[in-house]
C-alpha atoms as a PDB file:
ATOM      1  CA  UNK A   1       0.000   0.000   0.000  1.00  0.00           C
ATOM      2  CA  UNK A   2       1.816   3.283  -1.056  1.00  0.00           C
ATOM      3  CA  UNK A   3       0.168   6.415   0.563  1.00  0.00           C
ATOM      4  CA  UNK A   4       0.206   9.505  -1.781  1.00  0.00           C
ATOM      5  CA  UNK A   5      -0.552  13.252  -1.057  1.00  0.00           C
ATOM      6  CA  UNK A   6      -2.605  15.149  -3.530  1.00  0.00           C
ATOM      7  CA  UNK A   7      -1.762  18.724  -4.109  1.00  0.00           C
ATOM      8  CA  UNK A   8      -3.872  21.099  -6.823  1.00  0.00           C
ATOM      9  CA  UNK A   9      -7.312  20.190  -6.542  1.00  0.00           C
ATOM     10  CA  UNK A  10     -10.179  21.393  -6.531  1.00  0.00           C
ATOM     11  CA  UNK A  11     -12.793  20.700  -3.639  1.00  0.00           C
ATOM     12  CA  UNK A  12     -15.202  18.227  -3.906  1.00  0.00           C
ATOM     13  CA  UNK A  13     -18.622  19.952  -5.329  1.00  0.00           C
ATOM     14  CA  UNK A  14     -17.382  22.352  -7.112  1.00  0.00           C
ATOM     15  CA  UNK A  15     -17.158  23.703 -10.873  1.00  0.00           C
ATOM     16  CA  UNK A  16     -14.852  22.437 -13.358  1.00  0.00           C
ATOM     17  CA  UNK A  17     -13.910  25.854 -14.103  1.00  0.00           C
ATOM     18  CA  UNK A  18     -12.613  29.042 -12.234  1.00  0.00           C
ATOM     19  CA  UNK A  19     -14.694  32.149 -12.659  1.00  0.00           C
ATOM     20  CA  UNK A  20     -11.717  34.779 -11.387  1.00  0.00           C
ATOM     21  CA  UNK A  21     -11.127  36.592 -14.648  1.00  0.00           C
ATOM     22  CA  UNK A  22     -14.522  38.459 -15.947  1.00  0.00           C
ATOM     23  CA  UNK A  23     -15.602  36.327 -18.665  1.00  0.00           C
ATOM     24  CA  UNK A  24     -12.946  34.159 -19.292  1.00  0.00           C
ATOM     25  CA  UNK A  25     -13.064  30.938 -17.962  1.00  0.00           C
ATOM     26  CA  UNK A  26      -9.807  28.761 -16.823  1.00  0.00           C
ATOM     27  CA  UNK A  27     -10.121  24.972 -16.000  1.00  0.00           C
ATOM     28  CA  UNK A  28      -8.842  23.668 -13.362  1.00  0.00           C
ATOM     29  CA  UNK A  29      -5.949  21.017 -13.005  1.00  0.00           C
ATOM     30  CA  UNK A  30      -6.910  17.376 -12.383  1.00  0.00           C
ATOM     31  CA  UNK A  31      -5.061  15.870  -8.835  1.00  0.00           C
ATOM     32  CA  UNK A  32      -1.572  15.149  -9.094  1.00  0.00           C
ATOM     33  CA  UNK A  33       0.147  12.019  -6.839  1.00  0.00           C
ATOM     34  CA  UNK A  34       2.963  12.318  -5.099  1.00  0.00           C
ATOM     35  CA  UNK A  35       4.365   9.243  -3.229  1.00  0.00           C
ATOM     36  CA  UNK A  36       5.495   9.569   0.451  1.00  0.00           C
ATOM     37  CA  UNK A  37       8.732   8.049  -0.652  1.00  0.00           C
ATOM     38  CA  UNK A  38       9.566  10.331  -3.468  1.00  0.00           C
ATOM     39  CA  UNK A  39       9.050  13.283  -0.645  1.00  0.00           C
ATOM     40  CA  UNK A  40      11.215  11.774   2.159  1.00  0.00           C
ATOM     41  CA  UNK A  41      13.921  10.428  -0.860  1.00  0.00           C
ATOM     42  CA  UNK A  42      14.541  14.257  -1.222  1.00  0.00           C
ATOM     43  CA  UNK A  43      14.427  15.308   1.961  1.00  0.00           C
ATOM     44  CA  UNK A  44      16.925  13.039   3.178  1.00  0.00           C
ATOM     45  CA  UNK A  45      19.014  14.287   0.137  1.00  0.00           C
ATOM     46  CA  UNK A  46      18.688  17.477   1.210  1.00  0.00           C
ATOM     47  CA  UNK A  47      19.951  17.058   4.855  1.00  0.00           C
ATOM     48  CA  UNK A  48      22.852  14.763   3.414  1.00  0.00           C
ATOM     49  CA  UNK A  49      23.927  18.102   1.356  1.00  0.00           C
ATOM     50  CA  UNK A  50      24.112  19.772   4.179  1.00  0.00           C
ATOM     51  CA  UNK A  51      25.912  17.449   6.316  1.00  0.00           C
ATOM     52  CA  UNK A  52      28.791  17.361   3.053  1.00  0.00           C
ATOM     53  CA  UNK A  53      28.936  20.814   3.134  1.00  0.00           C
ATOM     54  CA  UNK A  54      29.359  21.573   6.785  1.00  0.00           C
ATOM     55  CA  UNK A  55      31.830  18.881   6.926  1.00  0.00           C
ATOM     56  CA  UNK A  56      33.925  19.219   3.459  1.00  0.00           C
ATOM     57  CA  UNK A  57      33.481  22.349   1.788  1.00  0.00           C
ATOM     58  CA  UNK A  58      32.820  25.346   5.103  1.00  0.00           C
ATOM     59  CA  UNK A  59      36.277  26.538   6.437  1.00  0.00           C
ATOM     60  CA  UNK A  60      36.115  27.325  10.108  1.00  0.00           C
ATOM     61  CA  UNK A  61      38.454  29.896  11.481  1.00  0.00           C
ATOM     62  CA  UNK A  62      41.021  28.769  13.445  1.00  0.00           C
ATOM     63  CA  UNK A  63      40.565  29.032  17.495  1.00  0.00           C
ATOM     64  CA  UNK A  64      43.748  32.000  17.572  1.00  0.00           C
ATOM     65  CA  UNK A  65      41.498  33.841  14.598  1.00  0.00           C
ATOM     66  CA  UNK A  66      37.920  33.621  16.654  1.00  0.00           C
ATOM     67  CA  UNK A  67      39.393  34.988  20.050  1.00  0.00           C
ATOM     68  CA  UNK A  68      40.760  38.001  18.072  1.00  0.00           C
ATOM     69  CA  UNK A  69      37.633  38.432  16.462  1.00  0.00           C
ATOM     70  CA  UNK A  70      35.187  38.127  19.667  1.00  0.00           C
ATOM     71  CA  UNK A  71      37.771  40.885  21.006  1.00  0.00           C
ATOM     72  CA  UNK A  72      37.156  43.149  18.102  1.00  0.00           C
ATOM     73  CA  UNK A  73      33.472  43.054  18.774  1.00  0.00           C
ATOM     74  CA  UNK A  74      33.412  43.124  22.385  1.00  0.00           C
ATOM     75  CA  UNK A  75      35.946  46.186  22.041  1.00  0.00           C
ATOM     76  CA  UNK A  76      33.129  47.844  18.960  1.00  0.00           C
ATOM     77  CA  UNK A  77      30.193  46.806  21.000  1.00  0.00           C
ATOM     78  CA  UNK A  78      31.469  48.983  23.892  1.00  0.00           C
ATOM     79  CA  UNK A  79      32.558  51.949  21.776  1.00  0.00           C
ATOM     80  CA  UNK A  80      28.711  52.107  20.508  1.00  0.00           C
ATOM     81  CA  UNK A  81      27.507  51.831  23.652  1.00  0.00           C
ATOM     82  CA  UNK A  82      29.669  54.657  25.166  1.00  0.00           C
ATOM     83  CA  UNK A  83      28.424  56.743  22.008  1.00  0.00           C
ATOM     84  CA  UNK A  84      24.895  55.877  22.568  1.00  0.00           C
ATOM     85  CA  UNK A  85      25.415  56.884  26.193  1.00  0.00           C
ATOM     86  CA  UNK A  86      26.765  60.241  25.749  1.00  0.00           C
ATOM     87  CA  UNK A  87      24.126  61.052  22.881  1.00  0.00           C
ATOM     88  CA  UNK A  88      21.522  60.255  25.449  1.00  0.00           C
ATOM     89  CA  UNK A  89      23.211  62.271  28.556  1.00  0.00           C
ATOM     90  CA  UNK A  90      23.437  65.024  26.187  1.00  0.00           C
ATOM     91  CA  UNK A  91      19.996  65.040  24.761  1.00  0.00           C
ATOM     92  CA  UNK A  92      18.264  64.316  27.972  1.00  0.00           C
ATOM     93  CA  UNK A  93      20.182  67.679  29.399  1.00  0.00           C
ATOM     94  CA  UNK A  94      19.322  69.692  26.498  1.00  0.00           C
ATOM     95  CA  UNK A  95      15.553  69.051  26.505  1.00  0.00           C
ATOM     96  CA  UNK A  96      15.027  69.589  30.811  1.00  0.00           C
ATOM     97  CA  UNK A  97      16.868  72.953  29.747  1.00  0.00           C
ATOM     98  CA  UNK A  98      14.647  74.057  26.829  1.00  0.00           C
ATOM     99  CA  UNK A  99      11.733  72.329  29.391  1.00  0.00           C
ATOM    100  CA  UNK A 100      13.105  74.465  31.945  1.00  0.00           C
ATOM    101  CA  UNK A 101      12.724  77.853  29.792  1.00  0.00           C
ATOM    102  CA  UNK A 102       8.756  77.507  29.634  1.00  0.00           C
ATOM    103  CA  UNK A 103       7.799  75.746  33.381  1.00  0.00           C
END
């Protein structure tokens, strides 16, 4: 017994033909088939390309090259966050003064 999904149908009970431009009419497709096997056939292709490429063709950095880079964006991360800081010390003090000038 081979089980089969069935994609581009039509419900049961309805017209043979689709009414969605004005007056022309389109038919409809009959029911395709697809076996259960043929689906899982690709997806376990699929994951077995991606196993071959992490494994074979991705170069990883060596552990020397990731330290220096997680220093480079600690050391950026902070930089933005000190500029962030002092753009929001200095706007918060320039708005209570102009708020100061009318209450």
């Amino acid at each position: 017994m081979s089980r089969h999904f069935l994609y581009g149908c039509s419900s049961v009970g309805r017209a043979l033909v689709s009414k969605t431009r004005c007056r022309e009419f389109e038919p409809l497709y009959p029911c395709k088939k697809v076996e259960i096997h043929a689906i899982m056939k690709k997806i376990k292709a699929y994951f077995a390309n991606v196993y071959d490429e992490l494994v074979r063709k991705v170069t990883w950095p060596k552990w020397s090259e990731l330290q220096s880079s997680a220093i480079v964006v600690m050391v950026a991360s902070l930089i933005f966050a000190l500029v962030i800081f002092v753009m929001d010390f200095a706007f918060k003090g320039l708005l209570e003064w102009v708020y100061g000038l009318f209450y």
